[in-house]
PDB file of N, CA and C in Angstrom:
ATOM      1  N   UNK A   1      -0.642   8.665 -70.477  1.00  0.00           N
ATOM      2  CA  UNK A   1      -2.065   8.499 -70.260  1.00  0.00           C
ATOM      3  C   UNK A   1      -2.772   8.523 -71.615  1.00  0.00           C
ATOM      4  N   UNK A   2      -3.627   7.654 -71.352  1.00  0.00           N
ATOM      5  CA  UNK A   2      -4.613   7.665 -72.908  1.00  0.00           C
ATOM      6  C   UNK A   2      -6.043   7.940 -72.418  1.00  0.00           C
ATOM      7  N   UNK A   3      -6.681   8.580 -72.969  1.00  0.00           N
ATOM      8  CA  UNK A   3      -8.506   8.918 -72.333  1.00  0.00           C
ATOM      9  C   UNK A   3      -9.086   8.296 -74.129  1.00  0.00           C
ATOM     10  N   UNK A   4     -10.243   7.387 -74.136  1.00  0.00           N
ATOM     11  CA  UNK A   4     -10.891   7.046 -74.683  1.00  0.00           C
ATOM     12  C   UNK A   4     -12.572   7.381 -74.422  1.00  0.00           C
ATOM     13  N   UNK A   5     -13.271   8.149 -75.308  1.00  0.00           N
ATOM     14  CA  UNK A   5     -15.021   8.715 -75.428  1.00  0.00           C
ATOM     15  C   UNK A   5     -15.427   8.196 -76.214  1.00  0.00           C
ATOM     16  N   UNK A   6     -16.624   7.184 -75.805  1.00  0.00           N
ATOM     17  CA  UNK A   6     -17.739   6.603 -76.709  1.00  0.00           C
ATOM     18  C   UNK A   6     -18.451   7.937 -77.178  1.00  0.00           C
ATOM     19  N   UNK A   7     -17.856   7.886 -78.576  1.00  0.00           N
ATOM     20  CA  UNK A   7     -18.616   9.613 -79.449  1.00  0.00           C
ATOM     21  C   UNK A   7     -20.070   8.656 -80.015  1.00  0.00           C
ATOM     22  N   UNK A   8     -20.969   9.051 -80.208  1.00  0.00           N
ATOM     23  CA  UNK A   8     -22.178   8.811 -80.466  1.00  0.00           C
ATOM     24  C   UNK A   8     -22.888   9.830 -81.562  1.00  0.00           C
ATOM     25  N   UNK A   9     -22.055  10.979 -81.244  1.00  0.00           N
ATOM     26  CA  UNK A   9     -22.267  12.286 -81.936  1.00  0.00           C
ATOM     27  C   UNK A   9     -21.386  12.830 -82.585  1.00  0.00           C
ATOM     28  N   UNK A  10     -20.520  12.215 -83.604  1.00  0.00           N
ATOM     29  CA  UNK A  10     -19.598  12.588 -83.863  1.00  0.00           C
ATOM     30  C   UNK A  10     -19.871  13.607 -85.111  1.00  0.00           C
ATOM     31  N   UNK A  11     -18.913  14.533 -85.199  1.00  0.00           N
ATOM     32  CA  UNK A  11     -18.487  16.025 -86.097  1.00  0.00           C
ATOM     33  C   UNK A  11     -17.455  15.918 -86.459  1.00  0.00           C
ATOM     34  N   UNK A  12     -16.972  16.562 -87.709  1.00  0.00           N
ATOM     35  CA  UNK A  12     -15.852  17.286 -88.204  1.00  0.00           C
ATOM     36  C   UNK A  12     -15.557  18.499 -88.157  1.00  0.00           C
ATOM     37  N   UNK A  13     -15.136  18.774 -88.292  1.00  0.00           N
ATOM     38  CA  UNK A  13     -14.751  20.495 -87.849  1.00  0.00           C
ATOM     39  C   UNK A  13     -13.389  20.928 -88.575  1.00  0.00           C
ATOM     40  N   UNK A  14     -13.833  22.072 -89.528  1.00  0.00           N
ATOM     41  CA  UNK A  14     -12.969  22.496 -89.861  1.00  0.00           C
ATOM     42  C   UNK A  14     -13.306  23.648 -90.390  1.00  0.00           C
ATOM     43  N   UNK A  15     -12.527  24.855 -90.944  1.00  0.00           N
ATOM     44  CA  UNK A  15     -12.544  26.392 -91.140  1.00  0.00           C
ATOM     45  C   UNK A  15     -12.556  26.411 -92.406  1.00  0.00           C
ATOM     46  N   UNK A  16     -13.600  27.134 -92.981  1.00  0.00           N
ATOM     47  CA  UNK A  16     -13.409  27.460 -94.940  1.00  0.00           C
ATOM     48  C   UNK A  16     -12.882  28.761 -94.906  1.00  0.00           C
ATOM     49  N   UNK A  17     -12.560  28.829 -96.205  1.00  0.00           N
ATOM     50  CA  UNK A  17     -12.026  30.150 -97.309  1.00  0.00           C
ATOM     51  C   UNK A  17     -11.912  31.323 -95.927  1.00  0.00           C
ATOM     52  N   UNK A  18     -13.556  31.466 -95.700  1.00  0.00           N
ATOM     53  CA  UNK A  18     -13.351  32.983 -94.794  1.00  0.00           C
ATOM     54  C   UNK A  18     -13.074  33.066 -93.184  1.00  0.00           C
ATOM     55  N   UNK A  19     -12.531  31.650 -92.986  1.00  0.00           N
ATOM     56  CA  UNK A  19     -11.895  31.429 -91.547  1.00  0.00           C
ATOM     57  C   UNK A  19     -13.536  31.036 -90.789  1.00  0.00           C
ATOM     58  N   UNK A  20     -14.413  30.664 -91.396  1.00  0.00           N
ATOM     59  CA  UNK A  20     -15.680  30.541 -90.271  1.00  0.00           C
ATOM     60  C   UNK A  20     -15.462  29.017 -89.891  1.00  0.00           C
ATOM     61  N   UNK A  21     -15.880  28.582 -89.060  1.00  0.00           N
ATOM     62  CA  UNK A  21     -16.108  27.178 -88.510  1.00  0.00           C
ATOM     63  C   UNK A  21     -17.211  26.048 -88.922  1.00  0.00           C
ATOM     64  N   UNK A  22     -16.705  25.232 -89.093  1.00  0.00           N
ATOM     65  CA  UNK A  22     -17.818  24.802 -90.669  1.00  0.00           C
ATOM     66  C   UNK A  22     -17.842  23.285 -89.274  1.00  0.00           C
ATOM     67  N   UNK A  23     -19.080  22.909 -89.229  1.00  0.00           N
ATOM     68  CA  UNK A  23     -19.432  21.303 -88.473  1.00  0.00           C
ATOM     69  C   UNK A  23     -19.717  20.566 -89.333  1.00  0.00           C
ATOM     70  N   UNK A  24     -19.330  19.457 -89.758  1.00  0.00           N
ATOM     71  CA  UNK A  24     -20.406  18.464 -90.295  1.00  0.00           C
ATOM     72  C   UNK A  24     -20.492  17.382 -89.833  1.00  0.00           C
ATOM     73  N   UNK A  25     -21.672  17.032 -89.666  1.00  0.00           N
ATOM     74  CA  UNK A  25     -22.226  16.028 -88.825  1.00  0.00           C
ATOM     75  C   UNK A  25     -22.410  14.416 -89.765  1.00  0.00           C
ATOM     76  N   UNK A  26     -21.572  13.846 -88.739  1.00  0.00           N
ATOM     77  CA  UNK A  26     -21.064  12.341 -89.336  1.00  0.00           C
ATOM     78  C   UNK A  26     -22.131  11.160 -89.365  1.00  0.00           C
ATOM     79  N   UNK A  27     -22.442  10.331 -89.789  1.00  0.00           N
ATOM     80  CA  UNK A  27     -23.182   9.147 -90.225  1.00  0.00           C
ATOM     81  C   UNK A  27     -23.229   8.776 -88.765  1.00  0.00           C
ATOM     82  N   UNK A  28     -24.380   8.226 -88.133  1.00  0.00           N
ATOM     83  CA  UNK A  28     -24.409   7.761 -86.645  1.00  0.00           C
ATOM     84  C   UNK A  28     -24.011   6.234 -86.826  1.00  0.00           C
ATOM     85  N   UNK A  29     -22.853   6.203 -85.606  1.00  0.00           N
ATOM     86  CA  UNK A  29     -22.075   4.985 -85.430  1.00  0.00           C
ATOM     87  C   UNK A  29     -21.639   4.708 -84.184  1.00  0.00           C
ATOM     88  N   UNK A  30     -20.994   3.641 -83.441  1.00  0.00           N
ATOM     89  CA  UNK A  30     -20.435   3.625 -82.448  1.00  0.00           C
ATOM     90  C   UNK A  30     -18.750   4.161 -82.827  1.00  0.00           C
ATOM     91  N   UNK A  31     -18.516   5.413 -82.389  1.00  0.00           N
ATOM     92  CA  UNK A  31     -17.058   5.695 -82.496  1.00  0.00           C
ATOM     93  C   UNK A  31     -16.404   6.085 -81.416  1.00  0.00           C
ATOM     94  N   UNK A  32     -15.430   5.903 -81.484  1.00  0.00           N
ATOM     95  CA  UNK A  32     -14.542   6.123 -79.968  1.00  0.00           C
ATOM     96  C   UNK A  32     -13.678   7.715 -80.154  1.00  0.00           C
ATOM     97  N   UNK A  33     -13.641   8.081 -79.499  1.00  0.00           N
ATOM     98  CA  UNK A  33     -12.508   9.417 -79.343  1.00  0.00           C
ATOM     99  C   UNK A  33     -11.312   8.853 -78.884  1.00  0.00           C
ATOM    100  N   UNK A  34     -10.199   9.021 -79.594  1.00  0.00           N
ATOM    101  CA  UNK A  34      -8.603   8.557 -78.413  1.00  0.00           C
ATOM    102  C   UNK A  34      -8.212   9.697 -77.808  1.00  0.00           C
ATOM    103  N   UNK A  35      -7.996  10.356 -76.942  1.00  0.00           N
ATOM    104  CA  UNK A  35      -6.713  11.368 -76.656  1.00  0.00           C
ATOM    105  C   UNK A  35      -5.753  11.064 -76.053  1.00  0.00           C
ATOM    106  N   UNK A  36      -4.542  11.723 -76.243  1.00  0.00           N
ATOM    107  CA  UNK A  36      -3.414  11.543 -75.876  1.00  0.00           C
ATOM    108  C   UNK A  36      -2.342  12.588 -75.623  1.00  0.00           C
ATOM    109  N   UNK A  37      -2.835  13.223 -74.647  1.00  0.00           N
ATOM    110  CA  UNK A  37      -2.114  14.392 -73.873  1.00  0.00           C
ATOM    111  C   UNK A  37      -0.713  14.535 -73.475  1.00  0.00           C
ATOM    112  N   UNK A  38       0.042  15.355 -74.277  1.00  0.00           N
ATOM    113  CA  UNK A  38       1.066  15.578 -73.877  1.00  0.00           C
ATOM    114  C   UNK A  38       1.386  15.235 -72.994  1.00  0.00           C
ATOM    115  N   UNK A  39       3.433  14.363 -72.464  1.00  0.00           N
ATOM    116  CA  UNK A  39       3.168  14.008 -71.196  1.00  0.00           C
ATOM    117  C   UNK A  39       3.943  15.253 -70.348  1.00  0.00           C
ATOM    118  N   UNK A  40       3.745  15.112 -69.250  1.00  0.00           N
ATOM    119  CA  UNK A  40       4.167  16.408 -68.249  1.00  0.00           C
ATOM    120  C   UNK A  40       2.539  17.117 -67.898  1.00  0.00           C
ATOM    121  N   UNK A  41       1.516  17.264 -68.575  1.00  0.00           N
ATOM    122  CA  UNK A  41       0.305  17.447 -67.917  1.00  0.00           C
ATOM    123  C   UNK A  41       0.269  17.003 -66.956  1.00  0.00           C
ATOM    124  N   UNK A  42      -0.497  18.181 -65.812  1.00  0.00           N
ATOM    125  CA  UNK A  42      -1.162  18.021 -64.758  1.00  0.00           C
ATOM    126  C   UNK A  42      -2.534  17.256 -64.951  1.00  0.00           C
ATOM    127  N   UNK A  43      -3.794  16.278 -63.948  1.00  0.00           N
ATOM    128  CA  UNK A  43      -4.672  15.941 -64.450  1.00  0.00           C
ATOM    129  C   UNK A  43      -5.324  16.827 -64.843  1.00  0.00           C
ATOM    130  N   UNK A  44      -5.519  18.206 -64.014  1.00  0.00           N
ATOM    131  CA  UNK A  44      -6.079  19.329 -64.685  1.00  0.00           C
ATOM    132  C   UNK A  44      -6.392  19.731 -65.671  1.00  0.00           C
ATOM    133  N   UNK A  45      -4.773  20.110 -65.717  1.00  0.00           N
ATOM    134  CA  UNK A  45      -4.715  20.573 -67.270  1.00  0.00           C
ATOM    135  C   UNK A  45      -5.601  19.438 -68.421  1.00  0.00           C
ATOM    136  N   UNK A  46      -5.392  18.559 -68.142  1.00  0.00           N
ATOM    137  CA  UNK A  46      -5.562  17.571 -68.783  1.00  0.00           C
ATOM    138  C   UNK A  46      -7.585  17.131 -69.317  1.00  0.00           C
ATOM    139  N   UNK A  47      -7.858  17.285 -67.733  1.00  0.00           N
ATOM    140  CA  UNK A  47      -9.689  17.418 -67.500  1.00  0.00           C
ATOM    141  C   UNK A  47      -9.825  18.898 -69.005  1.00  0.00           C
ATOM    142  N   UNK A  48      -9.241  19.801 -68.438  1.00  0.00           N
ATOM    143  CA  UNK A  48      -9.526  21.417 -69.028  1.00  0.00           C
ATOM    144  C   UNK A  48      -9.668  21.043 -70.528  1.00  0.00           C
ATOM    145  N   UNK A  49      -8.442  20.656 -70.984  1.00  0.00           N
ATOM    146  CA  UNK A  49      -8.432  20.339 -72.241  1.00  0.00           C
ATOM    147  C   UNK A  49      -9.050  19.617 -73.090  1.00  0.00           C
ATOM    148  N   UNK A  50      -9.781  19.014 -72.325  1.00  0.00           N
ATOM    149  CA  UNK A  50     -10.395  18.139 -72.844  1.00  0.00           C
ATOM    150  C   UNK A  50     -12.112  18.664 -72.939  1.00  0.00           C
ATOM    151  N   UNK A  51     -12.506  18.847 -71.664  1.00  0.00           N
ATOM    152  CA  UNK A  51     -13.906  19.381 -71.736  1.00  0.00           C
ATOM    153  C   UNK A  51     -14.359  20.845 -71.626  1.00  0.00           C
ATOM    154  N   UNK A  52     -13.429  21.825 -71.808  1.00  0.00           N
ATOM    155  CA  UNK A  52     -13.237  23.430 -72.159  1.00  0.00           C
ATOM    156  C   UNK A  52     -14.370  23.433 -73.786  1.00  0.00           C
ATOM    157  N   UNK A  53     -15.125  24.318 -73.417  1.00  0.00           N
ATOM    158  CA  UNK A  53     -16.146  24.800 -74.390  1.00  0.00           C
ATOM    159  C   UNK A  53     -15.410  24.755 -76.070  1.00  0.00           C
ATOM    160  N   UNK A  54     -14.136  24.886 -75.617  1.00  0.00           N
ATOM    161  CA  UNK A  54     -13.445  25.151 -77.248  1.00  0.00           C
ATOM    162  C   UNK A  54     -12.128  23.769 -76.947  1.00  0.00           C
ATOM    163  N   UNK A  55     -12.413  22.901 -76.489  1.00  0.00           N
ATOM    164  CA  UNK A  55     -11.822  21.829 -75.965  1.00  0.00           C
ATOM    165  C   UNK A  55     -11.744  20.569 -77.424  1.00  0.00           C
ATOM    166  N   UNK A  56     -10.931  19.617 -76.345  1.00  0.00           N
ATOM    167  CA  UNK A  56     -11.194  18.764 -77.288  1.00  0.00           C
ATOM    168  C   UNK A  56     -12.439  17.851 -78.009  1.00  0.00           C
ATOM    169  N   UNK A  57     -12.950  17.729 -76.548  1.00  0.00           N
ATOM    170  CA  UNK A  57     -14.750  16.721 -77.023  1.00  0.00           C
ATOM    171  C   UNK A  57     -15.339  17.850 -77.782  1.00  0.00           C
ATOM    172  N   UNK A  58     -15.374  19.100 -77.632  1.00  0.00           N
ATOM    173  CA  UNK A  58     -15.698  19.943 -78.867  1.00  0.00           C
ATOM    174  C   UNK A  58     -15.767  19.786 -80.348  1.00  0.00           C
ATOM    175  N   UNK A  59     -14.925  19.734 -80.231  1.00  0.00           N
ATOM    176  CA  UNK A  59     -14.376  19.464 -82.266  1.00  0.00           C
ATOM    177  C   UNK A  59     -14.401  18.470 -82.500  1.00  0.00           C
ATOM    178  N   UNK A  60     -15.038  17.522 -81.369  1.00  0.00           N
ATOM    179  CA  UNK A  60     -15.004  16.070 -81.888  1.00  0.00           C
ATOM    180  C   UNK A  60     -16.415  15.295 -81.924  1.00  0.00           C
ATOM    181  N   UNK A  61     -17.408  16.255 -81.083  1.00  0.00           N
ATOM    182  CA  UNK A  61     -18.912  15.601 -80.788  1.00  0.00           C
ATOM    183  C   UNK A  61     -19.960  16.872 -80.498  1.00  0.00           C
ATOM    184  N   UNK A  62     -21.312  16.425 -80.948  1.00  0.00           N
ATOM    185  CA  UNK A  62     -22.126  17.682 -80.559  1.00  0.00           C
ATOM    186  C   UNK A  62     -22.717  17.303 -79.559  1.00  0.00           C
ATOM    187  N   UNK A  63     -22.445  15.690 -79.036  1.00  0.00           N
ATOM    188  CA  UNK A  63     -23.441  15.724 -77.458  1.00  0.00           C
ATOM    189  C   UNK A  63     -21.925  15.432 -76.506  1.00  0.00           C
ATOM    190  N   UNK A  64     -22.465  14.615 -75.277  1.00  0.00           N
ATOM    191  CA  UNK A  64     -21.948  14.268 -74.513  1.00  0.00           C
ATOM    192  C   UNK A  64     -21.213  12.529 -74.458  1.00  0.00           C
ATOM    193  N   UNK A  65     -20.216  12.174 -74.065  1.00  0.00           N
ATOM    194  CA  UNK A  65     -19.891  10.878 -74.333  1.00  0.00           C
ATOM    195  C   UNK A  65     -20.861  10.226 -73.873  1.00  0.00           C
ATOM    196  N   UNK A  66     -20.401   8.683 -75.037  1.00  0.00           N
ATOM    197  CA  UNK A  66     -21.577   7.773 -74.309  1.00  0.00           C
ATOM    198  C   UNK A  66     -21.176   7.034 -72.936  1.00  0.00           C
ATOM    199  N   UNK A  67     -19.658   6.857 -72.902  1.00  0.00           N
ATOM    200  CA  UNK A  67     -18.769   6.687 -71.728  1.00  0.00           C
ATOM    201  C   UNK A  67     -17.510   6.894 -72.070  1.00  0.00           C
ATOM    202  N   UNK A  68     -16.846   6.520 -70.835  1.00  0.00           N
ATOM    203  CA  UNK A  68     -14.941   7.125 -70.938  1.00  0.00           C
ATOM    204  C   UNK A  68     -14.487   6.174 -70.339  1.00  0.00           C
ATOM    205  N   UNK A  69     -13.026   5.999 -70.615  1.00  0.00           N
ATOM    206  CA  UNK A  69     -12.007   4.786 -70.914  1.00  0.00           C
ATOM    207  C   UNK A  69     -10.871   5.857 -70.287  1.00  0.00           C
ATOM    208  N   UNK A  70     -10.194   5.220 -69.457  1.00  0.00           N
ATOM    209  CA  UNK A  70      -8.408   6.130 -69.313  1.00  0.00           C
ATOM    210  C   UNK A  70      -7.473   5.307 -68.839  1.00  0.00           C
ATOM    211  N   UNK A  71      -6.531   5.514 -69.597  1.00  0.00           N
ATOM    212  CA  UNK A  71      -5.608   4.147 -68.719  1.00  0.00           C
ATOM    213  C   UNK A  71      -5.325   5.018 -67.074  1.00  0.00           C
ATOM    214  N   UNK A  72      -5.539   5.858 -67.080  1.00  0.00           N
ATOM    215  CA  UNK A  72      -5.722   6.719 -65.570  1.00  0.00           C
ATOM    216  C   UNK A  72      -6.993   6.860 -65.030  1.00  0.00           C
ATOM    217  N   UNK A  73      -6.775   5.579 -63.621  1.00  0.00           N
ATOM    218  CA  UNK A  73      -8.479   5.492 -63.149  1.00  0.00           C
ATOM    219  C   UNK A  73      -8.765   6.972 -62.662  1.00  0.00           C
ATOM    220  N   UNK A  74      -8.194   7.771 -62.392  1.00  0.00           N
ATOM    221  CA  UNK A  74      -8.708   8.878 -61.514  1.00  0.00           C
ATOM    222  C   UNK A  74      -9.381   9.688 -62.932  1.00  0.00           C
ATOM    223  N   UNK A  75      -8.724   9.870 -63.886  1.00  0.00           N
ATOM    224  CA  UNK A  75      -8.992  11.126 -64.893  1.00  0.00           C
ATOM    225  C   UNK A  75      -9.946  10.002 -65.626  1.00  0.00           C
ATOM    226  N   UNK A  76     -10.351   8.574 -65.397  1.00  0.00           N
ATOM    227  CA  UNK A  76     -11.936   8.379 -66.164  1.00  0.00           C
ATOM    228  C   UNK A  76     -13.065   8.630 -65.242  1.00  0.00           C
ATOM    229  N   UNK A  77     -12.430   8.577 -63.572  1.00  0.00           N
ATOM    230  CA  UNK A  77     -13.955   9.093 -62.720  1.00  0.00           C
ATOM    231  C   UNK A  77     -13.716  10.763 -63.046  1.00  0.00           C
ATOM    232  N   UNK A  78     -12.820  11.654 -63.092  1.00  0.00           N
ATOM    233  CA  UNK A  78     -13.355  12.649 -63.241  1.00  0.00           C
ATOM    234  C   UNK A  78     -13.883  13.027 -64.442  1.00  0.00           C
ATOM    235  N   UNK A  79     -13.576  12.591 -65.552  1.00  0.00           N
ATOM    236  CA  UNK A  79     -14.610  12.213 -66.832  1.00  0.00           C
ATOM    237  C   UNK A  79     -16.218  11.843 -66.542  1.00  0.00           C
ATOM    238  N   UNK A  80     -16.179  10.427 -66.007  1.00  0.00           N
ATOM    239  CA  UNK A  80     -17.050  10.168 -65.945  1.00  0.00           C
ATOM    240  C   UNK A  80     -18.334  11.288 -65.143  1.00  0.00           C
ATOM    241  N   UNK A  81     -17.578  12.005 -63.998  1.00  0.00           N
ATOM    242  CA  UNK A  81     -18.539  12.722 -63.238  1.00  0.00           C
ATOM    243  C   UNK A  81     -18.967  14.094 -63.969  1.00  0.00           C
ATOM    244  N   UNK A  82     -18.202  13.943 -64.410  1.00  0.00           N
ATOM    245  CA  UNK A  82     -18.160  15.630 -65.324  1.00  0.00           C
ATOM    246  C   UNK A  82     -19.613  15.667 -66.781  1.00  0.00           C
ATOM    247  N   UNK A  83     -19.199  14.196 -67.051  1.00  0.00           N
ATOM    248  CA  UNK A  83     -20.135  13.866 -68.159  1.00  0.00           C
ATOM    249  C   UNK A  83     -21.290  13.152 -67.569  1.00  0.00           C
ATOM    250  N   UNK A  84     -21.121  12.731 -66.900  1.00  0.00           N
ATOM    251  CA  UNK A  84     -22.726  11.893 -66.316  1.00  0.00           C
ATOM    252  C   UNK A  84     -22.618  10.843 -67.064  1.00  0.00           C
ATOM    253  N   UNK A  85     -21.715  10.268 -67.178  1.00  0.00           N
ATOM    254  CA  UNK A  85     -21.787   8.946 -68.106  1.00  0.00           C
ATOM    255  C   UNK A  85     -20.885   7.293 -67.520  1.00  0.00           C
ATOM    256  N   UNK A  86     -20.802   6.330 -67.976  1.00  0.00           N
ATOM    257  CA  UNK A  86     -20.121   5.313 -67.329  1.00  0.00           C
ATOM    258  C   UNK A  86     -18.744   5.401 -67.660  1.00  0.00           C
ATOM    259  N   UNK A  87     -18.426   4.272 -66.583  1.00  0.00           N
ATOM    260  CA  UNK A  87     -16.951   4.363 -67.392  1.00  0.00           C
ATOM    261  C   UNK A  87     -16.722   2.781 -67.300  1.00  0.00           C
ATOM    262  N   UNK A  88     -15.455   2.292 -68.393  1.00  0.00           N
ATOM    263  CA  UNK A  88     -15.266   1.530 -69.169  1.00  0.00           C
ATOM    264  C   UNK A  88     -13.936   0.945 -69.129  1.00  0.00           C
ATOM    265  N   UNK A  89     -13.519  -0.696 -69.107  1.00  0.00           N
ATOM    266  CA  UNK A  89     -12.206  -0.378 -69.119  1.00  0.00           C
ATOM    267  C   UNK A  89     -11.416  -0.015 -70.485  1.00  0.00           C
ATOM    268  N   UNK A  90     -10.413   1.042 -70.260  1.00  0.00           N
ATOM    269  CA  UNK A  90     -10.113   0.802 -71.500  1.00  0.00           C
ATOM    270  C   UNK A  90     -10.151  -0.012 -72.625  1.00  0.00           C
ATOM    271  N   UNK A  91     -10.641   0.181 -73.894  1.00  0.00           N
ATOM    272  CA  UNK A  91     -11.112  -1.090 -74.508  1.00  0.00           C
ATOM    273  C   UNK A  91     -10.934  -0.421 -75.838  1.00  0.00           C
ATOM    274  N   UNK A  92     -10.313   0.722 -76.883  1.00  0.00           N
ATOM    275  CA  UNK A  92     -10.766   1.255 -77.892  1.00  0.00           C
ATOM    276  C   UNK A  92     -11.008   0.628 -78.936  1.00  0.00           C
ATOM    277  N   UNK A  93     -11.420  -0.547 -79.197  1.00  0.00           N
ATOM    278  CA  UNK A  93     -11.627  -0.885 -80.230  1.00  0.00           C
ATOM    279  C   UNK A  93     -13.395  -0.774 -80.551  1.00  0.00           C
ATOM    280  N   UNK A  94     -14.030  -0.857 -79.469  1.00  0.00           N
ATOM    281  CA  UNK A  94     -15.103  -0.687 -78.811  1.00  0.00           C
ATOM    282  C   UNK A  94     -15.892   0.430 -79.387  1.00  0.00           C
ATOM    283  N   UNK A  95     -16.916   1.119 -79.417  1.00  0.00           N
ATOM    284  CA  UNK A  95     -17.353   2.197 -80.439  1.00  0.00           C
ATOM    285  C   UNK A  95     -18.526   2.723 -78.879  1.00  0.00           C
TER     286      UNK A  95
END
């Protein structure tokens, strides 16, 4: 499975010297998120990991997608419902 997020809000994220969590906020663009979840995930697991407060769209955006892409129609409607956003066919080249 592949999940693709129109990031709109995209961040970097990474930890300095004293272990704190440092954001910096990226040039506004159309960018895509790829993920690519271990296989043997449940969709669950899979939803969790992804939109968990310390998740993946975390470290990757400070808003919400602009839409979602999955080569798994079920895990882009539960994307999509979760985020309030459209969904897309897979397409990542797309921003």
């Amino acid at each position: 499975m592949v999940v693709y997020l129109g990031n709109r809000d995209a961040v970097e994220v990474h930890r300095d010297e004293a272990g704190r969590e440092v954001r910096t906020v990226l040039p506004e663009g159309r960018r895509c998120t790829t993920v690519v979840p271990p296989t043997g995930l449940k969709l669950g697991e899979v939803l969790t990991a992804i939109t968990a407060p310390g998740g993946v769209w975390n470290w990757h955006s400070d808003g919400d997608p602009a839409w979602v892409a999955s080569t798994n129609p079920l895990m882009a409607e539960l994307l999509a419902d979760h985020y309030g956003c459209e969904i897309r066919d897979p397409e990542p080249q797309e921003g």
